[in-house]
PDB file of N, CA and C in Angstrom:
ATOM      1  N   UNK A   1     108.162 -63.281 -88.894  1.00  0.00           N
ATOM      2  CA  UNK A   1     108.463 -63.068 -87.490  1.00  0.00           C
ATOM      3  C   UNK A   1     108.515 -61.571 -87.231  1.00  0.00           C
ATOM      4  N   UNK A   2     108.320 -61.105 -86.198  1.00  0.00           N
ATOM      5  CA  UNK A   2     107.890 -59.950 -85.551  1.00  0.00           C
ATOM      6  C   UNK A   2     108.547 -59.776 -84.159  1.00  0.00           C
ATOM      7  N   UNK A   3     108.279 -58.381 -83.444  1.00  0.00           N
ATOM      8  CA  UNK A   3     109.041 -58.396 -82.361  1.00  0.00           C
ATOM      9  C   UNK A   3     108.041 -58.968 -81.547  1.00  0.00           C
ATOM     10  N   UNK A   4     106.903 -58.927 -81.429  1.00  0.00           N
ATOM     11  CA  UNK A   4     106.030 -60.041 -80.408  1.00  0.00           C
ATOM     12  C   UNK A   4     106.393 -61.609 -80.891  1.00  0.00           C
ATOM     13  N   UNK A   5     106.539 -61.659 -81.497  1.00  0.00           N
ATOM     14  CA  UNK A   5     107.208 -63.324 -81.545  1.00  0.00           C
ATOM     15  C   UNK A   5     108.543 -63.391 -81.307  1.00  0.00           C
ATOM     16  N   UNK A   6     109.396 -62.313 -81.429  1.00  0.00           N
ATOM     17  CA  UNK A   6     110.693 -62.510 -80.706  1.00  0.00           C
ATOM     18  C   UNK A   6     110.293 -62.408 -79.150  1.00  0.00           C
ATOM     19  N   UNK A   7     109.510 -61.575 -78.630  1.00  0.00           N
ATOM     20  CA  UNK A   7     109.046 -61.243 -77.317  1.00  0.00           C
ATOM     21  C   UNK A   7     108.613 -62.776 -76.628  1.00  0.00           C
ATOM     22  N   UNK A   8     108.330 -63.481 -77.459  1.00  0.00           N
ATOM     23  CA  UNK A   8     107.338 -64.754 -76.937  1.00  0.00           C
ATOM     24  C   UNK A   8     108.574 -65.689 -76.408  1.00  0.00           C
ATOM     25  N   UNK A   9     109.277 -65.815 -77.365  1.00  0.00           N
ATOM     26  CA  UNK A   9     110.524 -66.585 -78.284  1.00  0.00           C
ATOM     27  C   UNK A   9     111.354 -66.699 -76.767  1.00  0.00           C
ATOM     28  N   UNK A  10     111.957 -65.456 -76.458  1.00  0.00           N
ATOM     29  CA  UNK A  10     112.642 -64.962 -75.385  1.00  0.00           C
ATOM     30  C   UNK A  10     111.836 -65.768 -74.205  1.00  0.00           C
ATOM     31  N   UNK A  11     110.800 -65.204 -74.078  1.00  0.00           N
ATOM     32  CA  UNK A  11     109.829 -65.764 -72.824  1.00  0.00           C
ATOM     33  C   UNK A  11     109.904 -66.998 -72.811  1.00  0.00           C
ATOM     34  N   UNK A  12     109.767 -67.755 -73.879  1.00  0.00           N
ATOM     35  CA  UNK A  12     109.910 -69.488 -73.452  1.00  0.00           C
ATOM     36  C   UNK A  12     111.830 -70.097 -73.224  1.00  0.00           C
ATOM     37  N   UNK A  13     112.611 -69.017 -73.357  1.00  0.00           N
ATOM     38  CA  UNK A  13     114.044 -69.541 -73.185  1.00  0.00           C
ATOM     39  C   UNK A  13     114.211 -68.675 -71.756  1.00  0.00           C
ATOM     40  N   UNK A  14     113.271 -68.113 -71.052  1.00  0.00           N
ATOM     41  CA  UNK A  14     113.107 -68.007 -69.813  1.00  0.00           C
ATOM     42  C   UNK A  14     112.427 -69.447 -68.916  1.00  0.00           C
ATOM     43  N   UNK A  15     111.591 -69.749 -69.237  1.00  0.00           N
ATOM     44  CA  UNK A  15     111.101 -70.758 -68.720  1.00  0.00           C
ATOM     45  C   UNK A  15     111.805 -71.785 -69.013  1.00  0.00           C
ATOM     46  N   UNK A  16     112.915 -72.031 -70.184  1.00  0.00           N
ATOM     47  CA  UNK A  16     113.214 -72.945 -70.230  1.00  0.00           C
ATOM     48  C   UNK A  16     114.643 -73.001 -69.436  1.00  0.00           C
ATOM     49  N   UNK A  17     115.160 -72.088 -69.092  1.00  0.00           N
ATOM     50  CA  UNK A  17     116.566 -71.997 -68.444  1.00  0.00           C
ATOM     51  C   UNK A  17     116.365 -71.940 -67.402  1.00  0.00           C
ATOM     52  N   UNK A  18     114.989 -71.654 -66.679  1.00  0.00           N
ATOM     53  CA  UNK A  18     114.504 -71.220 -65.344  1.00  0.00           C
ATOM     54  C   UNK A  18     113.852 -72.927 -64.707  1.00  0.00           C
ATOM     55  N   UNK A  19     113.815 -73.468 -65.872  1.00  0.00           N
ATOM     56  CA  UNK A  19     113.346 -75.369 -65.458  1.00  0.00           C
ATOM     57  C   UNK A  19     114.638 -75.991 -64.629  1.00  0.00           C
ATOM     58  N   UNK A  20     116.200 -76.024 -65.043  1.00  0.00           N
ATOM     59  CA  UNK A  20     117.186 -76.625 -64.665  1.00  0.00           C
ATOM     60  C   UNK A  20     118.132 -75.638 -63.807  1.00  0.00           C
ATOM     61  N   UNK A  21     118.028 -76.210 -62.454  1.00  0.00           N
ATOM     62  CA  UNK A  21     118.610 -75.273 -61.494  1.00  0.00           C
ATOM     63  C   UNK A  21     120.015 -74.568 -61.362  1.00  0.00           C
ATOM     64  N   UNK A  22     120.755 -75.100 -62.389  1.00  0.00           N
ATOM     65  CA  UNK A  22     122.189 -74.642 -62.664  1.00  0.00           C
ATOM     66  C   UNK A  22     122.443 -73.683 -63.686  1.00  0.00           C
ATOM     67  N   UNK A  23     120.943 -73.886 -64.942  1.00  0.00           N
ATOM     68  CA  UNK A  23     121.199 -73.196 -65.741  1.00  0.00           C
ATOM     69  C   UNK A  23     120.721 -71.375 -65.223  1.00  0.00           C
ATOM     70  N   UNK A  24     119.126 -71.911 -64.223  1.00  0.00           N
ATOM     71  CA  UNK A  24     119.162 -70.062 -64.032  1.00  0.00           C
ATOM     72  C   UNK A  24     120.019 -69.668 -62.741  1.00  0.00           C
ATOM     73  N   UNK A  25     120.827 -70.799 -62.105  1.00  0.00           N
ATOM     74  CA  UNK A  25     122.298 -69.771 -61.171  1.00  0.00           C
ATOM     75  C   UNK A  25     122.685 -69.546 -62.166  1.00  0.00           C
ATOM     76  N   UNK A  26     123.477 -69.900 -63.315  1.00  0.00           N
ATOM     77  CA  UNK A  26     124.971 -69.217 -63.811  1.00  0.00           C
ATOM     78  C   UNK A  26     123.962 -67.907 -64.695  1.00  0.00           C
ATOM     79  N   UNK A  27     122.524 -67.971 -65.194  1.00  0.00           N
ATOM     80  CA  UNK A  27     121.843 -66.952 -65.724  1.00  0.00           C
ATOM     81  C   UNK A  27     121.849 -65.472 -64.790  1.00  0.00           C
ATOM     82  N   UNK A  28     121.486 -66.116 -63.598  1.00  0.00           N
ATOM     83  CA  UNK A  28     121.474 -64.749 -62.805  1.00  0.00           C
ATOM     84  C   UNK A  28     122.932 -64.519 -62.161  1.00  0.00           C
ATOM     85  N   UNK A  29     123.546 -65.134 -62.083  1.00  0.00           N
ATOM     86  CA  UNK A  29     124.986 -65.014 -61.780  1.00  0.00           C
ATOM     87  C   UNK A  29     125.825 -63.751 -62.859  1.00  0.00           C
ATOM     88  N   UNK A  30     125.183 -64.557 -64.680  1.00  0.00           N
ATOM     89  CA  UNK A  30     125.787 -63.305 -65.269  1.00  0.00           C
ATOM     90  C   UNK A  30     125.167 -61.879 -65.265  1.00  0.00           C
ATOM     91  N   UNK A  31     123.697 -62.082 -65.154  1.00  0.00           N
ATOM     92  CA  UNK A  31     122.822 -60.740 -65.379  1.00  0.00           C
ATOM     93  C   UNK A  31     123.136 -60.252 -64.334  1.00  0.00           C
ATOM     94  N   UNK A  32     123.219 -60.662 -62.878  1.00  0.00           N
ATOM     95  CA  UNK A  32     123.317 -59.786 -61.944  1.00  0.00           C
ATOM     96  C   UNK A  32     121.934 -59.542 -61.251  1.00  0.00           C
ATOM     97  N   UNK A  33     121.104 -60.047 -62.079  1.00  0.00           N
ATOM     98  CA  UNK A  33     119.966 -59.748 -61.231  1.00  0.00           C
ATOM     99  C   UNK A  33     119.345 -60.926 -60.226  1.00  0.00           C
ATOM    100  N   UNK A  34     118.437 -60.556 -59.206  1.00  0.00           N
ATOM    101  CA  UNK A  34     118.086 -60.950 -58.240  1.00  0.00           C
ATOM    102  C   UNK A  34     116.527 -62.056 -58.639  1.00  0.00           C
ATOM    103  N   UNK A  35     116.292 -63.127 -58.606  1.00  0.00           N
ATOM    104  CA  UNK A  35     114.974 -63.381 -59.059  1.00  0.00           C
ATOM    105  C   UNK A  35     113.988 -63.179 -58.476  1.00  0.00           C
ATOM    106  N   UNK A  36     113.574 -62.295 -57.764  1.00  0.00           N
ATOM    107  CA  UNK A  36     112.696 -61.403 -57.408  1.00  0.00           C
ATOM    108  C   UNK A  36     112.391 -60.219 -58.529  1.00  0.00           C
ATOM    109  N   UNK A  37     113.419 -60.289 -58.935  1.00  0.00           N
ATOM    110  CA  UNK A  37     113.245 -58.972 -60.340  1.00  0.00           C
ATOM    111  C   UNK A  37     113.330 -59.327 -62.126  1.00  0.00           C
ATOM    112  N   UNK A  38     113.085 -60.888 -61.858  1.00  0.00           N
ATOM    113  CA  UNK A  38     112.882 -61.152 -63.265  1.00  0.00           C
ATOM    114  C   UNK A  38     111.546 -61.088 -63.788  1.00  0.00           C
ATOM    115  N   UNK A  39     109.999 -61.410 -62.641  1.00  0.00           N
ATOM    116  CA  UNK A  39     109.089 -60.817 -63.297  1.00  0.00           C
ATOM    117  C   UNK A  39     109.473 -59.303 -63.582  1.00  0.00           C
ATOM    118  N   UNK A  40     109.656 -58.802 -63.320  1.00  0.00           N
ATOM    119  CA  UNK A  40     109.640 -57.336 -63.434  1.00  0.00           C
ATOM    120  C   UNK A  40     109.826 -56.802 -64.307  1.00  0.00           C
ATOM    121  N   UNK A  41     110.819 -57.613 -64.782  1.00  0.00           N
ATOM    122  CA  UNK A  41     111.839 -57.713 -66.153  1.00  0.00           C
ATOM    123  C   UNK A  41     111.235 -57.987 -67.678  1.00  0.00           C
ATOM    124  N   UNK A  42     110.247 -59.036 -67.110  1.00  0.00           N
ATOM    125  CA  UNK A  42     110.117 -59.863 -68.803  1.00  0.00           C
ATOM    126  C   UNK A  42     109.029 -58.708 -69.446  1.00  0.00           C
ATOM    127  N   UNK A  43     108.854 -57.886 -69.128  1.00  0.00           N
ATOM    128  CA  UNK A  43     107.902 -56.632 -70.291  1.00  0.00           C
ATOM    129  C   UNK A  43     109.382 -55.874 -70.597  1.00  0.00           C
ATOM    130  N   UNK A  44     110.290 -55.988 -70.513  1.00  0.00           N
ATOM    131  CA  UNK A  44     111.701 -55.117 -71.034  1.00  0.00           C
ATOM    132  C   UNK A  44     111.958 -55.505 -72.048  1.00  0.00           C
ATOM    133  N   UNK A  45     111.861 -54.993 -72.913  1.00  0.00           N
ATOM    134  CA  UNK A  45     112.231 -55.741 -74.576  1.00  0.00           C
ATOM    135  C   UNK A  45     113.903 -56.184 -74.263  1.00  0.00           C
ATOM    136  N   UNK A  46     114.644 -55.096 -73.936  1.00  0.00           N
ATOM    137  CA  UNK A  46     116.461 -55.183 -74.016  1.00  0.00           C
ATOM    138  C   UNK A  46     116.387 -56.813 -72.906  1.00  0.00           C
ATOM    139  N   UNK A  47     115.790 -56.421 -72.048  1.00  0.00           N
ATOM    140  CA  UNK A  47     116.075 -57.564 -70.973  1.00  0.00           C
ATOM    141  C   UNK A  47     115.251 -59.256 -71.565  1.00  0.00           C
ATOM    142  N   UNK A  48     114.521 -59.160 -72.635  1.00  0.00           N
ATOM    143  CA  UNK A  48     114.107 -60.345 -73.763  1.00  0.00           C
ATOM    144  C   UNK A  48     115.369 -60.585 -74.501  1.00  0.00           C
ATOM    145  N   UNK A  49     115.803 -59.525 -74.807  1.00  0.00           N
ATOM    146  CA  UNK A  49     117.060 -59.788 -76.077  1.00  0.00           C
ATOM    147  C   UNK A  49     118.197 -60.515 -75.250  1.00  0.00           C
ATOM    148  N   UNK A  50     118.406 -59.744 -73.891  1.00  0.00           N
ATOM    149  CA  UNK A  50     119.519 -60.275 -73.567  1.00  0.00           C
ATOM    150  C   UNK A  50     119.273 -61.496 -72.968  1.00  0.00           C
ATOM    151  N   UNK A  51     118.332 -62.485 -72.778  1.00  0.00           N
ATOM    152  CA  UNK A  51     117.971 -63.709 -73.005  1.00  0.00           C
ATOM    153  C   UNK A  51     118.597 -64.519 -73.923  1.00  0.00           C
ATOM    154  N   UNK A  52     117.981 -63.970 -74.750  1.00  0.00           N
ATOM    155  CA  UNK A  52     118.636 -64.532 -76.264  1.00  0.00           C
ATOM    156  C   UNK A  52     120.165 -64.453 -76.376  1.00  0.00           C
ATOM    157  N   UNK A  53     120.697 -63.002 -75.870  1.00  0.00           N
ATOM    158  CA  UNK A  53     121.995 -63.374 -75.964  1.00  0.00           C
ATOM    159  C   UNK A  53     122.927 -64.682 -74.884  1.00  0.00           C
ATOM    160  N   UNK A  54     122.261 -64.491 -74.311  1.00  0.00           N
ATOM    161  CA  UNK A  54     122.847 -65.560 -72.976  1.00  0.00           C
ATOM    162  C   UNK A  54     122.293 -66.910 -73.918  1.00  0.00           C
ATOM    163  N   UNK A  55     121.383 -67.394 -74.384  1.00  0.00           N
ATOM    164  CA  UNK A  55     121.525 -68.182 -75.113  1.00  0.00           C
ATOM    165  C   UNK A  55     122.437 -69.169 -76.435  1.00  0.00           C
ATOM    166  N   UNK A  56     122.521 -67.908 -77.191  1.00  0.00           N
ATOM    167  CA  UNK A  56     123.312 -67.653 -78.026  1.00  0.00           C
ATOM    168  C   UNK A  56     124.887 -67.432 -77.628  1.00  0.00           C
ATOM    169  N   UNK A  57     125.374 -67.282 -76.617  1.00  0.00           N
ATOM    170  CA  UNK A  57     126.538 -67.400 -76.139  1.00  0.00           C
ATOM    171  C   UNK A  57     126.808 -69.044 -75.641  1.00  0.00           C
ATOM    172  N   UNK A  58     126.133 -69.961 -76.171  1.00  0.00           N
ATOM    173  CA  UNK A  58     126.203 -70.796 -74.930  1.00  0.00           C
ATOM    174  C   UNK A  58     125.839 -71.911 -76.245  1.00  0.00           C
ATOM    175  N   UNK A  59     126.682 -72.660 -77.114  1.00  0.00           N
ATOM    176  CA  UNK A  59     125.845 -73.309 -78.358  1.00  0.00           C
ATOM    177  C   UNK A  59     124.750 -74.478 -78.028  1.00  0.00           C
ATOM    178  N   UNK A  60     126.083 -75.397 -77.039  1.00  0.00           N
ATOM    179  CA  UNK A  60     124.966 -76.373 -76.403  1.00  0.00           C
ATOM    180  C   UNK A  60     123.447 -76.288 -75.799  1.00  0.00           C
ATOM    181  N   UNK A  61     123.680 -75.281 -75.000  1.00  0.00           N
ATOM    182  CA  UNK A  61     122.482 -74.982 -74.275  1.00  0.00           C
ATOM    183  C   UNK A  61     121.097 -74.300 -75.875  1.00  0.00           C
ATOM    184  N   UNK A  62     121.685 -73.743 -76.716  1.00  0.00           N
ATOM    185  CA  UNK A  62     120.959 -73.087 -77.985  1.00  0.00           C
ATOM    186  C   UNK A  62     120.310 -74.397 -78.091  1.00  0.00           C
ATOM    187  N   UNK A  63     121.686 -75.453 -78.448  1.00  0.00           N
ATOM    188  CA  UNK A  63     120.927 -76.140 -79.485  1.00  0.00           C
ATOM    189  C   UNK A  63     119.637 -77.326 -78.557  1.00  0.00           C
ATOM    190  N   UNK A  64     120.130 -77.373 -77.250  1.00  0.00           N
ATOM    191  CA  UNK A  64     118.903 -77.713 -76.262  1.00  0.00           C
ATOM    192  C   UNK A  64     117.648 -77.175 -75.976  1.00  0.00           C
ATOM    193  N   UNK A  65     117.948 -76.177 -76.086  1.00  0.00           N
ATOM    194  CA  UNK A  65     116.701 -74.742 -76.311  1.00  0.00           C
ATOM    195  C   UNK A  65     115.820 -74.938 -77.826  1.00  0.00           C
ATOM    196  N   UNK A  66     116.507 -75.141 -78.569  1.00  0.00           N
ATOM    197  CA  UNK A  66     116.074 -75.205 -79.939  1.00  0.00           C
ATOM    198  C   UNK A  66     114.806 -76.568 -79.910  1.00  0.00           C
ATOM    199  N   UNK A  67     115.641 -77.990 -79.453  1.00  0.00           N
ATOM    200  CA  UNK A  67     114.878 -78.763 -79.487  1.00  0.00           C
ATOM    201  C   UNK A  67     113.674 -78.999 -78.313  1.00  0.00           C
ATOM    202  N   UNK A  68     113.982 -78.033 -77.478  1.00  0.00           N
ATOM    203  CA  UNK A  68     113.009 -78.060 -76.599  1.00  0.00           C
ATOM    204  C   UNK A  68     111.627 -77.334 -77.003  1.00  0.00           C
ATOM    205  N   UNK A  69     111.945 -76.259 -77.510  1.00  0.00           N
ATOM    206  CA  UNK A  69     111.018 -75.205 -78.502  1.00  0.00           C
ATOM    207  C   UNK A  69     111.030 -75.584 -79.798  1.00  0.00           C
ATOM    208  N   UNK A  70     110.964 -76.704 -80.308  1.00  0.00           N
ATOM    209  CA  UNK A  70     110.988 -77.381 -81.540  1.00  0.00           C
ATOM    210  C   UNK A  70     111.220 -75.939 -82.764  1.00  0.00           C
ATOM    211  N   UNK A  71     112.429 -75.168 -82.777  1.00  0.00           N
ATOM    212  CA  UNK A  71     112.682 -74.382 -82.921  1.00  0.00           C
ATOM    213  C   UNK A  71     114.098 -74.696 -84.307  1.00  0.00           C
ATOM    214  N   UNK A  72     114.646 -74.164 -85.195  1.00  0.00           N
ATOM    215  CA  UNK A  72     115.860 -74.125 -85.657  1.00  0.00           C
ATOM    216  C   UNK A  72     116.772 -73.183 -84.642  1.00  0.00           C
ATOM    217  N   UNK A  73     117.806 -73.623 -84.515  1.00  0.00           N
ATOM    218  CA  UNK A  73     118.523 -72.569 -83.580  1.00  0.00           C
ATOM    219  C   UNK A  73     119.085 -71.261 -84.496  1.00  0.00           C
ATOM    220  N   UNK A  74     119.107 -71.484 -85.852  1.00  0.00           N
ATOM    221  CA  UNK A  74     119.429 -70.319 -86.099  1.00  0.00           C
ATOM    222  C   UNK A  74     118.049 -69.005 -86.341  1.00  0.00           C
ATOM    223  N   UNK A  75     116.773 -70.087 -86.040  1.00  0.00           N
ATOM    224  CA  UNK A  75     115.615 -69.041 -85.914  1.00  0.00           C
ATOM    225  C   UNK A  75     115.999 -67.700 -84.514  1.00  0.00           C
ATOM    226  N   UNK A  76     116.418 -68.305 -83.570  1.00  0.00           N
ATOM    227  CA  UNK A  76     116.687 -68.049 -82.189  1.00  0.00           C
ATOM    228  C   UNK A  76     117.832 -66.959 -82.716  1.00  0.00           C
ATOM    229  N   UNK A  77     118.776 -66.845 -83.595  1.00  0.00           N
ATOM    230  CA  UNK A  77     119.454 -65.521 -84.054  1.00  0.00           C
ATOM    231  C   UNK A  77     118.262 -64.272 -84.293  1.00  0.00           C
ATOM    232  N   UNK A  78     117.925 -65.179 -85.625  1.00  0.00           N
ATOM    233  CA  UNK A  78     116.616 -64.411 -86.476  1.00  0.00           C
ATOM    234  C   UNK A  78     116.154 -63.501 -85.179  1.00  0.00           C
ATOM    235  N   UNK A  79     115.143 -64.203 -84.570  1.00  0.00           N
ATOM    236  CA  UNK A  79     114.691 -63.263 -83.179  1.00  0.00           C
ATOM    237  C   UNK A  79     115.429 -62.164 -82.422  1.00  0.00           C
ATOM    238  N   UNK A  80     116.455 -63.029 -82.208  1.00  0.00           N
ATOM    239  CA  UNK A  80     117.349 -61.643 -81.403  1.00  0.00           C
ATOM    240  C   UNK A  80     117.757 -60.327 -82.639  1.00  0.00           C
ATOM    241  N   UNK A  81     117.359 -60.161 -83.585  1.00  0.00           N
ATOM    242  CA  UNK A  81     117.462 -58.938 -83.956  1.00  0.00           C
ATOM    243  C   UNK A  81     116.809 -58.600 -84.244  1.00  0.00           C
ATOM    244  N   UNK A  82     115.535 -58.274 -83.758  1.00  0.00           N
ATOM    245  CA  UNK A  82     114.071 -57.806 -84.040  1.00  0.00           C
ATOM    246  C   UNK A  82     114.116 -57.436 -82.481  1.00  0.00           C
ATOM    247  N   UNK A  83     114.856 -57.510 -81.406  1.00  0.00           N
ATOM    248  CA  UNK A  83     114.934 -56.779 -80.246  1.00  0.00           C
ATOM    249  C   UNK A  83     115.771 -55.910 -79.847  1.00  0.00           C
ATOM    250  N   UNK A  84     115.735 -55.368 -78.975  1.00  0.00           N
ATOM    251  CA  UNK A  84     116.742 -54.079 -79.152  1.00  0.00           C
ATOM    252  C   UNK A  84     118.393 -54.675 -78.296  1.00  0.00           C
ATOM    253  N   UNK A  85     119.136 -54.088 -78.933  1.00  0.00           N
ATOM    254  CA  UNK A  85     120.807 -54.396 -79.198  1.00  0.00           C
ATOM    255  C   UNK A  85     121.076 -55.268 -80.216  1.00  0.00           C
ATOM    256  N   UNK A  86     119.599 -55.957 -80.802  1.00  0.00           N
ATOM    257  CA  UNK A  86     120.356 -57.136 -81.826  1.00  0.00           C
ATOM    258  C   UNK A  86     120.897 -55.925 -82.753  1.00  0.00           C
ATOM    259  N   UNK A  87     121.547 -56.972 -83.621  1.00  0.00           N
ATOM    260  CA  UNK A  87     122.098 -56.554 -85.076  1.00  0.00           C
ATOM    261  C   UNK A  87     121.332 -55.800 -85.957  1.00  0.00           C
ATOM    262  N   UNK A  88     121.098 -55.332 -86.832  1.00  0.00           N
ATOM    263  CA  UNK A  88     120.169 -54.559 -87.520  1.00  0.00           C
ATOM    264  C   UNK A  88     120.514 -55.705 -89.332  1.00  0.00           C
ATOM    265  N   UNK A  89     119.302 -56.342 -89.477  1.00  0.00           N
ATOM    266  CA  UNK A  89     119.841 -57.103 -90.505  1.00  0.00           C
ATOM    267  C   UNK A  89     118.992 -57.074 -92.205  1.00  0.00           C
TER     268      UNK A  89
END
């Protein structure tokens, strides 16, 4: 894995939080941002990561994410530190 596959990774837990209408209110509720400015956004590596973190804060929703992206959820860690603020591991 790589940061373009964390980049991707991120991008589909956009689309996937952006499918159920409650999950992207309380998303943009925490980011603060406006969805007019999330294209804008998804070439921001920090603003990919912090995807992931809003994910990762949230287990249920991970482990929904996970099986939606036929994914391990602890891959979805893996990723977030190959973007910038993750952990350095």
């Amino acid at each position: 894995m790589d940061e373009v596959g964390a980049r991707d990774l991120a991008a589909k837990a956009l689309i996937f939080i952006a499918q159920e209408p409650d999950r992207i209110g309380r998303f943009l509720a925490r980011t603060g941002i406006g969805p007019s400015e999330i294209r804008a956004r998804t070439q921001d590596a920090a603003f990919l990561g912090g995807i992931l973190d809003y994910l990762l804060s949230d287990e249920a929703m991970l482990i929904e994410f996970a099986g939606w992206a036929e994914v391990d959820a602890s891959f979805v860690t893996r990723c977030r530190h190959l973007l910038p603020g993750g952990e350095v591991i």
